[in-house]
N, C-alpha and C. Protein backbone atom coordinates (compact mmCIF):
# COMPACT_ATOMS: atom_id res chain seq x y z
N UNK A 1 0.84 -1.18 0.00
CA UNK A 1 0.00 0.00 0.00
C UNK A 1 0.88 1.24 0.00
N UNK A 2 0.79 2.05 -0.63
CA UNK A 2 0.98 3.57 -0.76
C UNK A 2 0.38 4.50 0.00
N UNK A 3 1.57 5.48 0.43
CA UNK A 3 0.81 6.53 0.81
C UNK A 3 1.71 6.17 2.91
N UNK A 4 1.35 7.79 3.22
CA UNK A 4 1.34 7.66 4.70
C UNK A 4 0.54 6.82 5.73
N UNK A 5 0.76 6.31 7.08
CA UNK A 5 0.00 5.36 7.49
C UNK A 5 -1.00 6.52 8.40
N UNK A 6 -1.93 6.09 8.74
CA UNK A 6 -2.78 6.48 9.74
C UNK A 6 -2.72 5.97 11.64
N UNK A 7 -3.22 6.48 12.11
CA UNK A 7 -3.73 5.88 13.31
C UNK A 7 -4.39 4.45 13.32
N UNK A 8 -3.67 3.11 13.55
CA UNK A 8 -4.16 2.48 14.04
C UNK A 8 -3.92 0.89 13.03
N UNK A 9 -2.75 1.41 11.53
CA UNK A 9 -2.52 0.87 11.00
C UNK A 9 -1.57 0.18 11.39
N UNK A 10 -1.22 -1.40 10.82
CA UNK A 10 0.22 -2.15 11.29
C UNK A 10 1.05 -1.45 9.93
N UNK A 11 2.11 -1.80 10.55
CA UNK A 11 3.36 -1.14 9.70
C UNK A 11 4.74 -1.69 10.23
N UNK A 12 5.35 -1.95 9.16
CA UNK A 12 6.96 -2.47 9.00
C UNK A 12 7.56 -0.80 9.10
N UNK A 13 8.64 -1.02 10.13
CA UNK A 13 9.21 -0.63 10.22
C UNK A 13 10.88 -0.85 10.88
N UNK A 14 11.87 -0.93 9.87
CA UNK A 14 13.11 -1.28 9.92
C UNK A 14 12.87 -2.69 10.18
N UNK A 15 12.31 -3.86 9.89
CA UNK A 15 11.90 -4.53 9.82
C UNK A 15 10.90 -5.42 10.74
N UNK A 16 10.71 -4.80 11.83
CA UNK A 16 9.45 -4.96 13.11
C UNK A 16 8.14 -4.33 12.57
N UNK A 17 7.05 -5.36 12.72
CA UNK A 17 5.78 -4.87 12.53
C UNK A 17 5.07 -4.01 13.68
N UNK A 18 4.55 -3.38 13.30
CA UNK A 18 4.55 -2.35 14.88
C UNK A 18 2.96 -2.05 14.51
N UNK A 19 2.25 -0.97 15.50
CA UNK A 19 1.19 -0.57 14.90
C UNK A 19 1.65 1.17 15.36
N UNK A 20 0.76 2.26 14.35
CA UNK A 20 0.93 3.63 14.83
C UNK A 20 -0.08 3.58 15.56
N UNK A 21 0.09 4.31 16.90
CA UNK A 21 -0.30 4.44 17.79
C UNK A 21 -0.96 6.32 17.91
N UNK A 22 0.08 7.34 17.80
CA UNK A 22 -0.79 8.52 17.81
C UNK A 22 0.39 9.13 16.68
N UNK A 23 -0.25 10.06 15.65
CA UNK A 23 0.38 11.12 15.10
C UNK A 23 0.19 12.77 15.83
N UNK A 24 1.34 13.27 16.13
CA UNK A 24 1.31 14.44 16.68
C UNK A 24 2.48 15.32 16.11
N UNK A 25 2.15 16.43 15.52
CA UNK A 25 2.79 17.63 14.54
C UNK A 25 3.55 16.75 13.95
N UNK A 26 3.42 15.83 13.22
CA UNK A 26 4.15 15.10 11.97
C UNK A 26 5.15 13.57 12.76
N UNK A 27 5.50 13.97 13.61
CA UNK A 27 6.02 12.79 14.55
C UNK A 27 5.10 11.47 14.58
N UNK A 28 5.29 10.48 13.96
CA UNK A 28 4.73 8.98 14.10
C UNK A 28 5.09 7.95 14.94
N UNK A 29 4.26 7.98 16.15
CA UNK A 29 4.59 6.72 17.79
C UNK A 29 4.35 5.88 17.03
N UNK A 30 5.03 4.97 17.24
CA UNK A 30 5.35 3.20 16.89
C UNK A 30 4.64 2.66 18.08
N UNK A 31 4.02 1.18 18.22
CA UNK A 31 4.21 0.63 19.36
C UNK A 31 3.94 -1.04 19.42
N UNK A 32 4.97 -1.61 19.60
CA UNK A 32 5.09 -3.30 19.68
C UNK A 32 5.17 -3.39 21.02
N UNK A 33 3.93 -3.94 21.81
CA UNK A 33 4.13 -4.52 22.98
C UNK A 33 3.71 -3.36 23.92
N UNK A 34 4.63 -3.32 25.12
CA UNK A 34 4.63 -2.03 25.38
C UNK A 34 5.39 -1.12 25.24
N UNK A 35 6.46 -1.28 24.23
CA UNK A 35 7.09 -0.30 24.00
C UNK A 35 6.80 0.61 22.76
N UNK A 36 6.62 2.00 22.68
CA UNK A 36 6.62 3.25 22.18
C UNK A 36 7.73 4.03 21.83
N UNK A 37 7.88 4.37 20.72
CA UNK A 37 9.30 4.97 19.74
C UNK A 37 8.35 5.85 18.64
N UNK A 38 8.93 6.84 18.45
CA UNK A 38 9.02 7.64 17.26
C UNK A 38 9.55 6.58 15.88
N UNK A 39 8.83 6.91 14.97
CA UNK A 39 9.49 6.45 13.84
C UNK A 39 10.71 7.23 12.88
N UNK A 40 11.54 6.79 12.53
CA UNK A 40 12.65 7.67 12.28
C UNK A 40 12.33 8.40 10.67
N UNK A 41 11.54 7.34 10.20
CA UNK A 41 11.45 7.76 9.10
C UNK A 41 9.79 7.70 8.51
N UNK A 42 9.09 8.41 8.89
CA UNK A 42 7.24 8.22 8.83
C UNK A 42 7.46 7.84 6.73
N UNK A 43 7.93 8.42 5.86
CA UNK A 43 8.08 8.20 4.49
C UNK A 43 8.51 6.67 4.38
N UNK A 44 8.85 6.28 5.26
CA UNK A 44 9.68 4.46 5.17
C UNK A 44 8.91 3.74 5.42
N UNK A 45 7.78 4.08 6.25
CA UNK A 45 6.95 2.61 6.65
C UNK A 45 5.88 2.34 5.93
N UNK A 46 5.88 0.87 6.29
CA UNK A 46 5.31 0.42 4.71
C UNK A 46 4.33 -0.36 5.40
N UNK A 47 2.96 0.01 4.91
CA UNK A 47 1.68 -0.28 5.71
C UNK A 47 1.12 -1.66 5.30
N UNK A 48 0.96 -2.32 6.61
CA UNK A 48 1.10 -3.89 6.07
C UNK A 48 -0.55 -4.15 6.03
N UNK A 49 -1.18 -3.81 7.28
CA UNK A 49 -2.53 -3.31 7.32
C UNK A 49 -2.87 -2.07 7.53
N UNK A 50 -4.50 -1.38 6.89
CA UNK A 50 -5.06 -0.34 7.73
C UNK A 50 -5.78 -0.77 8.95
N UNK A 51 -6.02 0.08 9.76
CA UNK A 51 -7.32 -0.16 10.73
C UNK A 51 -8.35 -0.74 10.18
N UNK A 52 -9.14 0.00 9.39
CA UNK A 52 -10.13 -1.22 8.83
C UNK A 52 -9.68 -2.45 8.57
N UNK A 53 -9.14 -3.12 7.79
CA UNK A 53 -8.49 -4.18 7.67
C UNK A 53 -8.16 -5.17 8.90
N UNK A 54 -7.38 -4.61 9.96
CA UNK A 54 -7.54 -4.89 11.22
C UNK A 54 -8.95 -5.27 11.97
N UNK A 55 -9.51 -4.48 12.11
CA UNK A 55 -11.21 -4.40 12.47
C UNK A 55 -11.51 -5.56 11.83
N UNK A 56 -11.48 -6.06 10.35
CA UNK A 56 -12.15 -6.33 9.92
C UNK A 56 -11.61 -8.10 10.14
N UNK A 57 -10.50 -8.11 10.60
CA UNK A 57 -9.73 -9.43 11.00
C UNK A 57 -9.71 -9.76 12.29
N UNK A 58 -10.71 -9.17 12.95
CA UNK A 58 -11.09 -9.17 14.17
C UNK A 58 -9.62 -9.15 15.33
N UNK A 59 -8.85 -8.24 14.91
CA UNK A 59 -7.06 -8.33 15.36
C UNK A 59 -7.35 -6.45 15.67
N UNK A 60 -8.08 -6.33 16.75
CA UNK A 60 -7.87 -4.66 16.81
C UNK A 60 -8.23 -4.42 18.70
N UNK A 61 -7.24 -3.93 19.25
CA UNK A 61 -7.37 -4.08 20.43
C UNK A 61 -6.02 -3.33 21.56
């Protein structure tokens, strides 16, 4: 998929699937588990699911 991720999408990043958690003034939170990171590069991650998609795989929580 193309394009920036949203709130709530999974996403590869540097090769960990993570989900975004909150966008705030352009800064993108990562979060696997309980840990939370900025993404270094929001243009790099490559959206594996959206939220809908999620929702819809009953994997949203």
């Amino acid at each position: 998929m193309k394009g920036l991720p949203e709130v709530g999408d999974e996403v590869e990043d540097d090769g960990r699937r993570t989900i975004v958690t909150d966008i705030h003034q352009g800064v993108y939170l990562l979060r696997r588990g309980a840990r939370v990171w900025p993404a270094a590069d929001p243009a790099g991650l490559r959206i594996i699911r959206t939220r809908a998609q999620r929702v819809a795989d009953g994997d949203f929580g």
